[in-house]
PDB file of N, CA and C in Angstrom:
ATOM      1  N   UNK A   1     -26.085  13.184 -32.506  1.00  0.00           N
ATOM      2  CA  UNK A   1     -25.953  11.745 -32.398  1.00  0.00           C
ATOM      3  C   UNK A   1     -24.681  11.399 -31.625  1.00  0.00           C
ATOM      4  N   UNK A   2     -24.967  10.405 -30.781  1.00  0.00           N
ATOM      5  CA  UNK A   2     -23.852   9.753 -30.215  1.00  0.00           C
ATOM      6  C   UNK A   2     -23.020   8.710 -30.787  1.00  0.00           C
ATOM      7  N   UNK A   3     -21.379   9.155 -30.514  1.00  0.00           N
ATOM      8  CA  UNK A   3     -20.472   8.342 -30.904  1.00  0.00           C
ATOM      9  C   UNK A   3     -20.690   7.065 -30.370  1.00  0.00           C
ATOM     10  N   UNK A   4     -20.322   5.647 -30.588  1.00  0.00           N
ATOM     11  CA  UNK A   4     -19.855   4.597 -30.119  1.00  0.00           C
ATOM     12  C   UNK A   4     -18.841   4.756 -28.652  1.00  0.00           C
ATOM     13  N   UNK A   5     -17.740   5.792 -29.105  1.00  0.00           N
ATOM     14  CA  UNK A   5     -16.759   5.460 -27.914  1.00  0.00           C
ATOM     15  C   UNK A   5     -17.661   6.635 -26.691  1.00  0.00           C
ATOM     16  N   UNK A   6     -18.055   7.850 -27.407  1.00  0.00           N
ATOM     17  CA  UNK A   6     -18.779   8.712 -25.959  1.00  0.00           C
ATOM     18  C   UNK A   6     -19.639   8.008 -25.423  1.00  0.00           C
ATOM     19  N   UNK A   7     -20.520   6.788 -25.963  1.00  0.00           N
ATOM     20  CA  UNK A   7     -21.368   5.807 -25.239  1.00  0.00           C
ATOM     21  C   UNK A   7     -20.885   5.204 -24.265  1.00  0.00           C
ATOM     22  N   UNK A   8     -20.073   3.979 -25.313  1.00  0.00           N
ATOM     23  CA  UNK A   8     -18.772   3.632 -23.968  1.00  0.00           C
ATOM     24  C   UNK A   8     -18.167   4.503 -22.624  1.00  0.00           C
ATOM     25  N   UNK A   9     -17.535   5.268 -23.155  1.00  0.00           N
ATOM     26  CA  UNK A   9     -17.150   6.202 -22.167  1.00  0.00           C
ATOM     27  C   UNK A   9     -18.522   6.723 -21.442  1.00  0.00           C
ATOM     28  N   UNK A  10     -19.084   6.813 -21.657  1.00  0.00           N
ATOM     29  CA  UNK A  10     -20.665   7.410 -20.197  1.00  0.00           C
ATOM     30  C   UNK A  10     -20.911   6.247 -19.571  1.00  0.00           C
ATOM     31  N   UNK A  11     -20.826   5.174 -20.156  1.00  0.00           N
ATOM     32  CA  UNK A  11     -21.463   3.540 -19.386  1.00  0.00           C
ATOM     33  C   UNK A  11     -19.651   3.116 -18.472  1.00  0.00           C
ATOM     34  N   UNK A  12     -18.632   3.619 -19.624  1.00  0.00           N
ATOM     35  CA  UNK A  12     -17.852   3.441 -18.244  1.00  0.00           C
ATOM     36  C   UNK A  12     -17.638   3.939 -16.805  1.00  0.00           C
ATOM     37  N   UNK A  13     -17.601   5.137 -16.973  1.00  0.00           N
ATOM     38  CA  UNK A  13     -17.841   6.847 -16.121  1.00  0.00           C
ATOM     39  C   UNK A  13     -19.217   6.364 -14.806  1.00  0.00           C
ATOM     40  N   UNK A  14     -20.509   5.683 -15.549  1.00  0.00           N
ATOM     41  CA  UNK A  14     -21.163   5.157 -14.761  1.00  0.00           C
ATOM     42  C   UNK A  14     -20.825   3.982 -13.897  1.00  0.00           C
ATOM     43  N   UNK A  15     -20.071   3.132 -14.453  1.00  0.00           N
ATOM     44  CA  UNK A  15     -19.824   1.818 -13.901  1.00  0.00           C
ATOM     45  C   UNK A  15     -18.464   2.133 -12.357  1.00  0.00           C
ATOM     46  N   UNK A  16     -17.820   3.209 -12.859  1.00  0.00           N
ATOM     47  CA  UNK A  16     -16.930   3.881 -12.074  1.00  0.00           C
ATOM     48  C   UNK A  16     -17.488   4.231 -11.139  1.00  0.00           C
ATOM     49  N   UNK A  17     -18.530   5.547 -11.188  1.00  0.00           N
ATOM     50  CA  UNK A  17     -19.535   6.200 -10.185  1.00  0.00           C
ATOM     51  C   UNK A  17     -19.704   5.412  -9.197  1.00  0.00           C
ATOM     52  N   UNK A  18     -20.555   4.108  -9.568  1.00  0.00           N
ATOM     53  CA  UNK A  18     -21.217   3.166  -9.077  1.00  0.00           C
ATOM     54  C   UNK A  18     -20.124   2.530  -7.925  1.00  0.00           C
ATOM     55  N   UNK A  19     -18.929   1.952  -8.712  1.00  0.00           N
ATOM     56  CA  UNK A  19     -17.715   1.709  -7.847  1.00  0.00           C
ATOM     57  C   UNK A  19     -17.429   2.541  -6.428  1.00  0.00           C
ATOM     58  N   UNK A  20     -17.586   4.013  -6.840  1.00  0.00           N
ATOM     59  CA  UNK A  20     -16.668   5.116  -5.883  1.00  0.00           C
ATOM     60  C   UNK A  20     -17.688   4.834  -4.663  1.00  0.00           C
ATOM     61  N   UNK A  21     -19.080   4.708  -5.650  1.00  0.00           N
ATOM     62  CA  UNK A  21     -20.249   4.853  -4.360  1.00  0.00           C
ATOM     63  C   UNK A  21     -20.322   3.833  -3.297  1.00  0.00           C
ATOM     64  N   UNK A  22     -19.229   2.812  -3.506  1.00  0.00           N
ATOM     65  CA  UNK A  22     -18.968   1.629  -2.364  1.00  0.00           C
ATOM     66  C   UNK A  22     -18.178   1.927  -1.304  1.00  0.00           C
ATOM     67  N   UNK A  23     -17.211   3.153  -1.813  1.00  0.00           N
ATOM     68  CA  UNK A  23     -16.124   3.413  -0.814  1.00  0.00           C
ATOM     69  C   UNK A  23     -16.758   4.168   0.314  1.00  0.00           C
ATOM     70  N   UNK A  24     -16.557   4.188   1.872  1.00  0.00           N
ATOM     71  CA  UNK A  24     -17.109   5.232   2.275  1.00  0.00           C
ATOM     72  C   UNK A  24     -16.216   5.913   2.930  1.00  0.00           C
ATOM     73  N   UNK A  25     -16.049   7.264   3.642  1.00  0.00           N
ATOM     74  CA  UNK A  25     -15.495   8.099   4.474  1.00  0.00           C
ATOM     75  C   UNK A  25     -15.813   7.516   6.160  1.00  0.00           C
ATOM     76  N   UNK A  26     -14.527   6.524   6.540  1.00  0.00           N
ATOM     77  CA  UNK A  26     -14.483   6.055   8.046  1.00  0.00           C
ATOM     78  C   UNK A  26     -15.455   6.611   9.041  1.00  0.00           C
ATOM     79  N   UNK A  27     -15.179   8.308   8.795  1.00  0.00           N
ATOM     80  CA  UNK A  27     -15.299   9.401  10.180  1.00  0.00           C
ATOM     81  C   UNK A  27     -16.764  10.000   9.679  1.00  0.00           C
ATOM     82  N   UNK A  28     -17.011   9.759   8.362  1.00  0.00           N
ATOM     83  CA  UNK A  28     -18.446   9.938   8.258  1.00  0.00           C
ATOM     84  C   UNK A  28     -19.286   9.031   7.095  1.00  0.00           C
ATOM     85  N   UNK A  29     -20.205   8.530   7.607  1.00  0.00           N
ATOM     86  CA  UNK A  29     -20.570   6.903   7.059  1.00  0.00           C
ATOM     87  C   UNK A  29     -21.489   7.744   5.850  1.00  0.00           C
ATOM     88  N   UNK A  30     -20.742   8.093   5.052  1.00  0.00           N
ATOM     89  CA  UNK A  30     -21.712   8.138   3.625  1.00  0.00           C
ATOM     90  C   UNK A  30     -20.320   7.942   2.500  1.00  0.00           C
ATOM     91  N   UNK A  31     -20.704   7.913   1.704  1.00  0.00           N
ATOM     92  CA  UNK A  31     -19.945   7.019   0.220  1.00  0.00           C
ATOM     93  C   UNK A  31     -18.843   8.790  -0.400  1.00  0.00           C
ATOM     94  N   UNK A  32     -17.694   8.519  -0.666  1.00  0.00           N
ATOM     95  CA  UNK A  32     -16.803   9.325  -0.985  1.00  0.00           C
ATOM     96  C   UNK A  32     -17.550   9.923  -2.250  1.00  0.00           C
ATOM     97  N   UNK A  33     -18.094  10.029  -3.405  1.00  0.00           N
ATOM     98  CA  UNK A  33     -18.122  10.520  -4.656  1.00  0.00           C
ATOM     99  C   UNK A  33     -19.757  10.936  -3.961  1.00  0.00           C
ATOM    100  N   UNK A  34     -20.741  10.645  -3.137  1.00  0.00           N
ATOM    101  CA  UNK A  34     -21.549  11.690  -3.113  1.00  0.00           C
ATOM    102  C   UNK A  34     -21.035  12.595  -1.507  1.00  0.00           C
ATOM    103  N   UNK A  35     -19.959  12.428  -1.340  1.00  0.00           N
ATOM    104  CA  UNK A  35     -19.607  13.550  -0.290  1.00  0.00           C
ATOM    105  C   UNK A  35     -18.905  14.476  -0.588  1.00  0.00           C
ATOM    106  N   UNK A  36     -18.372  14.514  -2.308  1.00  0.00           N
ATOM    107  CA  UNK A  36     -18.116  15.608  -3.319  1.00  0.00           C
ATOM    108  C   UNK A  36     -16.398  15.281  -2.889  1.00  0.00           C
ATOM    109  N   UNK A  37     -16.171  14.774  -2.718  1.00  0.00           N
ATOM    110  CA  UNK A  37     -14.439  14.010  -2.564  1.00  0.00           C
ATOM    111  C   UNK A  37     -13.518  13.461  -3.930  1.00  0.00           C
ATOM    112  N   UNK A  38     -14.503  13.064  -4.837  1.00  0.00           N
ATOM    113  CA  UNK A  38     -13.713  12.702  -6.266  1.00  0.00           C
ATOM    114  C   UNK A  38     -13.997  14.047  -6.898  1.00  0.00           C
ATOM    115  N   UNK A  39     -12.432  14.311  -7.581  1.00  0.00           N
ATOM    116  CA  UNK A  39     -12.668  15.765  -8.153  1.00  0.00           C
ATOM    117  C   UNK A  39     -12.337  15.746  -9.447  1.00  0.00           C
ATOM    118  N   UNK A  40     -12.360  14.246 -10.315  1.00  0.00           N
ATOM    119  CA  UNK A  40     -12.046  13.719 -11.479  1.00  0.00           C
ATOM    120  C   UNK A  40     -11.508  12.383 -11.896  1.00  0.00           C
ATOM    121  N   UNK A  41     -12.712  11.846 -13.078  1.00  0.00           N
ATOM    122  CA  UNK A  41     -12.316  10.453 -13.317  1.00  0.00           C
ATOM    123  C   UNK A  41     -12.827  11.122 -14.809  1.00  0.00           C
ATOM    124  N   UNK A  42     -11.325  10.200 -15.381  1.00  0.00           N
ATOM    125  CA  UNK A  42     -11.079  10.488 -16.556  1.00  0.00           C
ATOM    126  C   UNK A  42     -10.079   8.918 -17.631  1.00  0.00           C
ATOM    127  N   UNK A  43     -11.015   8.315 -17.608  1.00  0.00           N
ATOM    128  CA  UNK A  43     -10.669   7.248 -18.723  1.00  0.00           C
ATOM    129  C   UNK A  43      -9.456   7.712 -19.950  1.00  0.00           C
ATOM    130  N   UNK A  44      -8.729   7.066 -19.746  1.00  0.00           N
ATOM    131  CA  UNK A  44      -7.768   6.953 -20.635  1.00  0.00           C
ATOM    132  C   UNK A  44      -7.205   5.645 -21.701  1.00  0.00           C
ATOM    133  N   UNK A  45      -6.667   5.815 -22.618  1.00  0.00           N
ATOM    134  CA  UNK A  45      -6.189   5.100 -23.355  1.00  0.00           C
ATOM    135  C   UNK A  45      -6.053   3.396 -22.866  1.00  0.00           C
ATOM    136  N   UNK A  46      -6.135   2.277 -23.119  1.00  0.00           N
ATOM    137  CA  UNK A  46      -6.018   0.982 -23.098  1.00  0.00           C
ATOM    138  C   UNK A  46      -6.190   0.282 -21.513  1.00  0.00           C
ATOM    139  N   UNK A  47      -7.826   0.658 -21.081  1.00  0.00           N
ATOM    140  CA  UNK A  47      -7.673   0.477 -20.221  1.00  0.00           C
ATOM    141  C   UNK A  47      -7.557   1.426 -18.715  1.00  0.00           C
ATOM    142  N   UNK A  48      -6.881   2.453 -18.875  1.00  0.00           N
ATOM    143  CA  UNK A  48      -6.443   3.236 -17.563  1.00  0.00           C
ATOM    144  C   UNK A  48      -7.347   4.319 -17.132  1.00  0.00           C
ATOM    145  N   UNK A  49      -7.484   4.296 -16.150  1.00  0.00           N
ATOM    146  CA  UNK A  49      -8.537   5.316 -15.330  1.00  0.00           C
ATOM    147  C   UNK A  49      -7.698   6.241 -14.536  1.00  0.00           C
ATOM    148  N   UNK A  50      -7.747   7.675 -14.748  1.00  0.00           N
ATOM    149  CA  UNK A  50      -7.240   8.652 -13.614  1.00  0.00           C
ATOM    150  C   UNK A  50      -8.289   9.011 -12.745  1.00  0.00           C
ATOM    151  N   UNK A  51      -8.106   9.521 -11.254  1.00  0.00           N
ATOM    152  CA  UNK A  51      -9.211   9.373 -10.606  1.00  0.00           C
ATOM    153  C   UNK A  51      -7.838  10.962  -9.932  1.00  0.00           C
ATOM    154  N   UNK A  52      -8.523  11.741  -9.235  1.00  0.00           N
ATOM    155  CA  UNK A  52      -8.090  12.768  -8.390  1.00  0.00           C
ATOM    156  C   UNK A  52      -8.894  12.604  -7.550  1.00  0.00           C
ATOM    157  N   UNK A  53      -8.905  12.773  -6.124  1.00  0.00           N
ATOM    158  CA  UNK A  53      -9.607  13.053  -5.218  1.00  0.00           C
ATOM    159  C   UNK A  53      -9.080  13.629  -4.056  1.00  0.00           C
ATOM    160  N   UNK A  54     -10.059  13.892  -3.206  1.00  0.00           N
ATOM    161  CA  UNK A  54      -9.779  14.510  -1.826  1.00  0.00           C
ATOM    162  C   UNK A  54     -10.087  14.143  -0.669  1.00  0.00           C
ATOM    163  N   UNK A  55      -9.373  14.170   0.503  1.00  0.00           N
ATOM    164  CA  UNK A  55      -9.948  14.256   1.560  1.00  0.00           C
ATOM    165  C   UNK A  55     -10.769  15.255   2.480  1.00  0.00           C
ATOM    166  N   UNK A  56     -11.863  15.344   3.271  1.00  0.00           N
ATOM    167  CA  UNK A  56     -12.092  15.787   3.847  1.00  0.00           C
ATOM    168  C   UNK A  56     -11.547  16.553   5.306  1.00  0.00           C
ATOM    169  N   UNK A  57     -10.212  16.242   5.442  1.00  0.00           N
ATOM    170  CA  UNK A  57      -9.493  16.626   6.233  1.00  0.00           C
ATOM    171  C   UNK A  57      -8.198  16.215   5.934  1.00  0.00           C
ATOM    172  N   UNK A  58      -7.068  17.703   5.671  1.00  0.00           N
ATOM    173  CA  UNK A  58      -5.547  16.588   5.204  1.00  0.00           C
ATOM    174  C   UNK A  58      -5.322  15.929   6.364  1.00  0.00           C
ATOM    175  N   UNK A  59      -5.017  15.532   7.539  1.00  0.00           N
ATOM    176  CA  UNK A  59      -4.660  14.787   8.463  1.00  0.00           C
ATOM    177  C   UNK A  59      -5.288  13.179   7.775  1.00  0.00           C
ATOM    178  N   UNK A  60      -6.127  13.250   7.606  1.00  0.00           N
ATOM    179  CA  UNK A  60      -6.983  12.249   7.240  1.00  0.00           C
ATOM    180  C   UNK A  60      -6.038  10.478   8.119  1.00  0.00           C
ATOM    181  N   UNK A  61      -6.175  10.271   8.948  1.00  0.00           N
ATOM    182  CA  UNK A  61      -5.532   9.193   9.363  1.00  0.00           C
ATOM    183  C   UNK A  61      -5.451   8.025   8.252  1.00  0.00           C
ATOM    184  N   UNK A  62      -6.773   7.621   7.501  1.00  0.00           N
ATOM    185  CA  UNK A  62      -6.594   6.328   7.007  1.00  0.00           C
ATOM    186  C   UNK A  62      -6.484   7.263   5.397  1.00  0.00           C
ATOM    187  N   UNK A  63      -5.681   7.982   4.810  1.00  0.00           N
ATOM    188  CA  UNK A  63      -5.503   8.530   4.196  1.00  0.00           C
ATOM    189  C   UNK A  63      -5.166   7.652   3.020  1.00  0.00           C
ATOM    190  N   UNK A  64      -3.901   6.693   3.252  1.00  0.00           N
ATOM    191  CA  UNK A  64      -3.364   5.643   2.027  1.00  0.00           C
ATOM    192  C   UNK A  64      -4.648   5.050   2.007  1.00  0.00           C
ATOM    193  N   UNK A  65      -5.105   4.420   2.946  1.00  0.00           N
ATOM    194  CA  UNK A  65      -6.077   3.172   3.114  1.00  0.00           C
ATOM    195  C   UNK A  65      -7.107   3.637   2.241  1.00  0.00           C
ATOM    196  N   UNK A  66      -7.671   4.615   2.006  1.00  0.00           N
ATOM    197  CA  UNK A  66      -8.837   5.028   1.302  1.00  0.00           C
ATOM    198  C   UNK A  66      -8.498   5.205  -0.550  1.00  0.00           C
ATOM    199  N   UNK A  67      -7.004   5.816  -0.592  1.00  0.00           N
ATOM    200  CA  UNK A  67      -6.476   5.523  -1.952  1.00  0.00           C
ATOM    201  C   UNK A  67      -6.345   3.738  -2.082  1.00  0.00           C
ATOM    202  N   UNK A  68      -6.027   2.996  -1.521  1.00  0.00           N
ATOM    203  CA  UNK A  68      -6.055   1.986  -2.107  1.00  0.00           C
ATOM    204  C   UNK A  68      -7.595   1.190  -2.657  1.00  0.00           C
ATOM    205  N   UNK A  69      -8.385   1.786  -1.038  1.00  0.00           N
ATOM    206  CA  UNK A  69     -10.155   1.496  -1.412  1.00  0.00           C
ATOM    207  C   UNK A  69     -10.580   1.885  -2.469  1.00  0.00           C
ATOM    208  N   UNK A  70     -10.429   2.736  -3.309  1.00  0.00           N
ATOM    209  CA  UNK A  70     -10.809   3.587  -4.098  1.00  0.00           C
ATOM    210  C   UNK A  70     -10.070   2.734  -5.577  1.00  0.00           C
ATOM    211  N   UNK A  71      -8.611   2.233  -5.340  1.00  0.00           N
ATOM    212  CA  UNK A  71      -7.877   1.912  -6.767  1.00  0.00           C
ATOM    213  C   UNK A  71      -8.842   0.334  -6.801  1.00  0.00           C
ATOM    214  N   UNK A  72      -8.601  -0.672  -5.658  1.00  0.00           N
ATOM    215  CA  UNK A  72      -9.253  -1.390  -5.759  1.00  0.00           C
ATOM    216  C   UNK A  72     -10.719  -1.832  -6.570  1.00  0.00           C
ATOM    217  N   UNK A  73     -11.642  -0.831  -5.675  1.00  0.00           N
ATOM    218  CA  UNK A  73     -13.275  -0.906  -6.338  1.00  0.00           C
ATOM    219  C   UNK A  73     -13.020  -0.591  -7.636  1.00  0.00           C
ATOM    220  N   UNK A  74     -12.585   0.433  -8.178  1.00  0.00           N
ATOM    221  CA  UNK A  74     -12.511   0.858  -9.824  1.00  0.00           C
ATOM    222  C   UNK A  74     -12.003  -0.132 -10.303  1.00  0.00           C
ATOM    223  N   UNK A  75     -10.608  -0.655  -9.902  1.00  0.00           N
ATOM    224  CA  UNK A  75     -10.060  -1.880 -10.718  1.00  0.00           C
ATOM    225  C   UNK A  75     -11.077  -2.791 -11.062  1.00  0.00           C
ATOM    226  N   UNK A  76     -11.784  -3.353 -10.229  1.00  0.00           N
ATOM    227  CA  UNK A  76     -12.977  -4.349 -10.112  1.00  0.00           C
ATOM    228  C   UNK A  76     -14.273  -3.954 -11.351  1.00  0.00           C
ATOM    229  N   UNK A  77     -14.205  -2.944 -12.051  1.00  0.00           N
ATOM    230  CA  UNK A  77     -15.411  -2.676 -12.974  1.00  0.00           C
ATOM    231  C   UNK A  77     -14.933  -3.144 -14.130  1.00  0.00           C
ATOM    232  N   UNK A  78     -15.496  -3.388 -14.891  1.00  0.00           N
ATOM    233  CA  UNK A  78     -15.339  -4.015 -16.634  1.00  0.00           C
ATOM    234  C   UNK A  78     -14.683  -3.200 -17.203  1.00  0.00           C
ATOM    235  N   UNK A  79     -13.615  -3.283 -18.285  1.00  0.00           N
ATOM    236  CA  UNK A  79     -12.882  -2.155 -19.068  1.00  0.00           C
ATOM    237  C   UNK A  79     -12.187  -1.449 -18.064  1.00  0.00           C
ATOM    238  N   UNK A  80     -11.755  -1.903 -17.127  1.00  0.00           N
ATOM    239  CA  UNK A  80     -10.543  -0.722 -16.173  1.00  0.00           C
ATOM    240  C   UNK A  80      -9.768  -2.539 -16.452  1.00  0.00           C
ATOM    241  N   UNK A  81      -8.700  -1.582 -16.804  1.00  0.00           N
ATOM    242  CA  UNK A  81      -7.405  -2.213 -16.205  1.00  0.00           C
ATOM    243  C   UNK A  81      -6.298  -2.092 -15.430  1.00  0.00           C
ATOM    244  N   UNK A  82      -6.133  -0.417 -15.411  1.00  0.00           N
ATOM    245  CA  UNK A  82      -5.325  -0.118 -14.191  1.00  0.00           C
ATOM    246  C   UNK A  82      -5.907   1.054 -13.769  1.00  0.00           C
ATOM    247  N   UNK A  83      -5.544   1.741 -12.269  1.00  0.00           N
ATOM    248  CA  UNK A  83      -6.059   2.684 -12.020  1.00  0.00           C
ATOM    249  C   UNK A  83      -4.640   3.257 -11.432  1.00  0.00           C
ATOM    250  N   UNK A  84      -4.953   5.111 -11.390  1.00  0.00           N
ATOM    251  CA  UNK A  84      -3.715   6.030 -11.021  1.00  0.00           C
ATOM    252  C   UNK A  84      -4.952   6.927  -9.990  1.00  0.00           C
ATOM    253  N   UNK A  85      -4.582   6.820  -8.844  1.00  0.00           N
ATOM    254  CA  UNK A  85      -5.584   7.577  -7.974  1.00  0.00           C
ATOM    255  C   UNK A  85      -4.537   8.544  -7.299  1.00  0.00           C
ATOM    256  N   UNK A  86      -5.139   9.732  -7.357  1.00  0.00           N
ATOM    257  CA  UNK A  86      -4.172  11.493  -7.231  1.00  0.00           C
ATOM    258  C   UNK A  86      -4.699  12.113  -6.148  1.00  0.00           C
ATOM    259  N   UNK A  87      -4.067  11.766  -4.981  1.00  0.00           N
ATOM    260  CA  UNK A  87      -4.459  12.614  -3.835  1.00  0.00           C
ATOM    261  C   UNK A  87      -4.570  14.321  -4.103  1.00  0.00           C
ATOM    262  N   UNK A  88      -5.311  15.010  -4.017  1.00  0.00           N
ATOM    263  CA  UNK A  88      -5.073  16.736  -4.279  1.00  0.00           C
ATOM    264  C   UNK A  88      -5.603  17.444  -3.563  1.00  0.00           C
ATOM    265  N   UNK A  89      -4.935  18.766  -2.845  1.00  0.00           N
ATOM    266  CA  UNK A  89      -5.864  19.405  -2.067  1.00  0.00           C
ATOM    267  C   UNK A  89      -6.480  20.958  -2.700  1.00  0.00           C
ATOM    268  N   UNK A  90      -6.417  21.067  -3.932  1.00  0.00           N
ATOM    269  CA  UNK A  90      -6.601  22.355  -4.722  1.00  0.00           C
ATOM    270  C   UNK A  90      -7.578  21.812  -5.332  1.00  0.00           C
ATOM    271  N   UNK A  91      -8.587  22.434  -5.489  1.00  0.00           N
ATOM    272  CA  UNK A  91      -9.677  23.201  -4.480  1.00  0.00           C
ATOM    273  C   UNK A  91      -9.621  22.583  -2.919  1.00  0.00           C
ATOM    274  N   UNK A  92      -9.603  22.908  -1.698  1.00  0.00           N
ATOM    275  CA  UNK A  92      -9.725  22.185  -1.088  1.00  0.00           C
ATOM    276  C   UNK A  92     -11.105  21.729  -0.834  1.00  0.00           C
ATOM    277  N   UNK A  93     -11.244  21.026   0.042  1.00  0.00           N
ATOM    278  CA  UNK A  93     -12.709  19.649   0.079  1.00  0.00           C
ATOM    279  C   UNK A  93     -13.825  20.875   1.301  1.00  0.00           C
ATOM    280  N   UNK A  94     -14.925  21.105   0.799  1.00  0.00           N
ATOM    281  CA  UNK A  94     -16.044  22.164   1.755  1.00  0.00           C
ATOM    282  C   UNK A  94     -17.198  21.199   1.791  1.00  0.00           C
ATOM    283  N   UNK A  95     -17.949  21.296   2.584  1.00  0.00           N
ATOM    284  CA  UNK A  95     -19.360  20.773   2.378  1.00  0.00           C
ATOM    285  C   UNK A  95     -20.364  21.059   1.381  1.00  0.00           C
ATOM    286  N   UNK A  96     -20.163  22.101   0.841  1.00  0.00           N
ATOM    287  CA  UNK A  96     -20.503  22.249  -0.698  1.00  0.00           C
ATOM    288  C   UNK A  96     -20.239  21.563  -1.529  1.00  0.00           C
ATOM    289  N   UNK A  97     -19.266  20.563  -1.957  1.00  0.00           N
ATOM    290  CA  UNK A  97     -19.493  19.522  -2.510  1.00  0.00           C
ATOM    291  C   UNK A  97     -20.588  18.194  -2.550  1.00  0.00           C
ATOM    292  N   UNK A  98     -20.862  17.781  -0.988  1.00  0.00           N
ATOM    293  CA  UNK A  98     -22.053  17.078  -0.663  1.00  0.00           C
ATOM    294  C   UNK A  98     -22.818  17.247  -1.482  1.00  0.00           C
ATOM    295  N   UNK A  99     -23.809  15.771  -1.956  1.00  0.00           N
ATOM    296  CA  UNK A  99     -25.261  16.141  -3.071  1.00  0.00           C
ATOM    297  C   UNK A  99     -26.184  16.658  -1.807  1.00  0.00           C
ATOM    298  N   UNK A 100     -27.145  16.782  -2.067  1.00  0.00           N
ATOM    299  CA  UNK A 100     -27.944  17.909  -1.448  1.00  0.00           C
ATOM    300  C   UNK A 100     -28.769  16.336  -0.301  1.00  0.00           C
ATOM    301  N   UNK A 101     -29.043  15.281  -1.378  1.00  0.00           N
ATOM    302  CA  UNK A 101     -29.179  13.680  -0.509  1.00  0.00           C
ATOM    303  C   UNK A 101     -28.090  13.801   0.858  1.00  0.00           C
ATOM    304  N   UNK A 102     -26.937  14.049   1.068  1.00  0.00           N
ATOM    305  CA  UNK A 102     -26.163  13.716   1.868  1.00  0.00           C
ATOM    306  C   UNK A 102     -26.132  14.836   2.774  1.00  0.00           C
ATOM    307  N   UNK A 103     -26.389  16.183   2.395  1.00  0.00           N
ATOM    308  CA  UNK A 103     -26.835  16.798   3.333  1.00  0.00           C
ATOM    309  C   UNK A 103     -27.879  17.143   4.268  1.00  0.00           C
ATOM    310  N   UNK A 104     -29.055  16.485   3.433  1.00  0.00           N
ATOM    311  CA  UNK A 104     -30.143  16.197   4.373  1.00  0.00           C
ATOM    312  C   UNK A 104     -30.073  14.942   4.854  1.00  0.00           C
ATOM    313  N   UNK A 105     -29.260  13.722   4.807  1.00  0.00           N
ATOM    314  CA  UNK A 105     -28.772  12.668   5.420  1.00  0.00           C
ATOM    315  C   UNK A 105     -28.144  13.198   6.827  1.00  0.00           C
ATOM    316  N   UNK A 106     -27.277  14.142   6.558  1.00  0.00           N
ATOM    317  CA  UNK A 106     -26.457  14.652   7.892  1.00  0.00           C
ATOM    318  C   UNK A 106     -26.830  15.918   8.609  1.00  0.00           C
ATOM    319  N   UNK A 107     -28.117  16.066   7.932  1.00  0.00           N
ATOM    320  CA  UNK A 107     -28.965  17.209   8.992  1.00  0.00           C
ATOM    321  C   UNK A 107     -28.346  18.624   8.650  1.00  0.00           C
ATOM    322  N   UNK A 108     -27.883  18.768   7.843  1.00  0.00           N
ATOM    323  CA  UNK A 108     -26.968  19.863   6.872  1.00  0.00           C
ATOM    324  C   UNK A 108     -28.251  20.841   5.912  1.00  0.00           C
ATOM    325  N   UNK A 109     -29.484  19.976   5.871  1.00  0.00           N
ATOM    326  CA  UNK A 109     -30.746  20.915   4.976  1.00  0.00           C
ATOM    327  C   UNK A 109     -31.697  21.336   5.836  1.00  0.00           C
TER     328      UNK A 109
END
């Protein structure tokens, strides 16, 4: 049986998903969290969301610009009140992350 708060927490986790899936990657037009780029969102205490992610290339030119895209949309979902978004390059970012949708989107299947 499911807890009350693990409910919550899956409908938040979803409402997040949903968020990330607005952001997209400039240099390639599909949505950051199915191009395997978020490498953890993890709800915390009163409100706060940790998010880690990656770029697909460290150079990444619009590099800030995409951390702020990213704090933004999450801020915007119900039950976030602040967000901490963690640039990281460990693991670094492969096309193996891609859902298998985005690789037959980009001719990758």
């Amino acid at each position: 049986m499911m807890t009350t708060a693990l409910a919550d927490n899956e409908t938040l986790i979803a409402g997040i998903v949903a968020a990330l899936r607005t952001v997209h990657d400039p240099e390639i037009p599909v949505n950051i969290y199915d191009l395997g780029l978020i490498y953890r969102i993890e709800p915390k205490d009163r409100g706060l969301v940790e998010i880690d992610m990656t770029l697909t290339a460290p150079g990444c030119p619009v590099a800030g610009e995409m951390l702020s895209w990213v704090e933004k949309a999450v801020s915007d979902v119900g039950g976030v009140d602040s967000v901490e978004v963690r640039l990281v390059f460990d693991p670094p970012w492969d096309s193996s992350r891609m859902t298998d949708d985005v690789k037959l989107e980009l001719g990758l299947l």
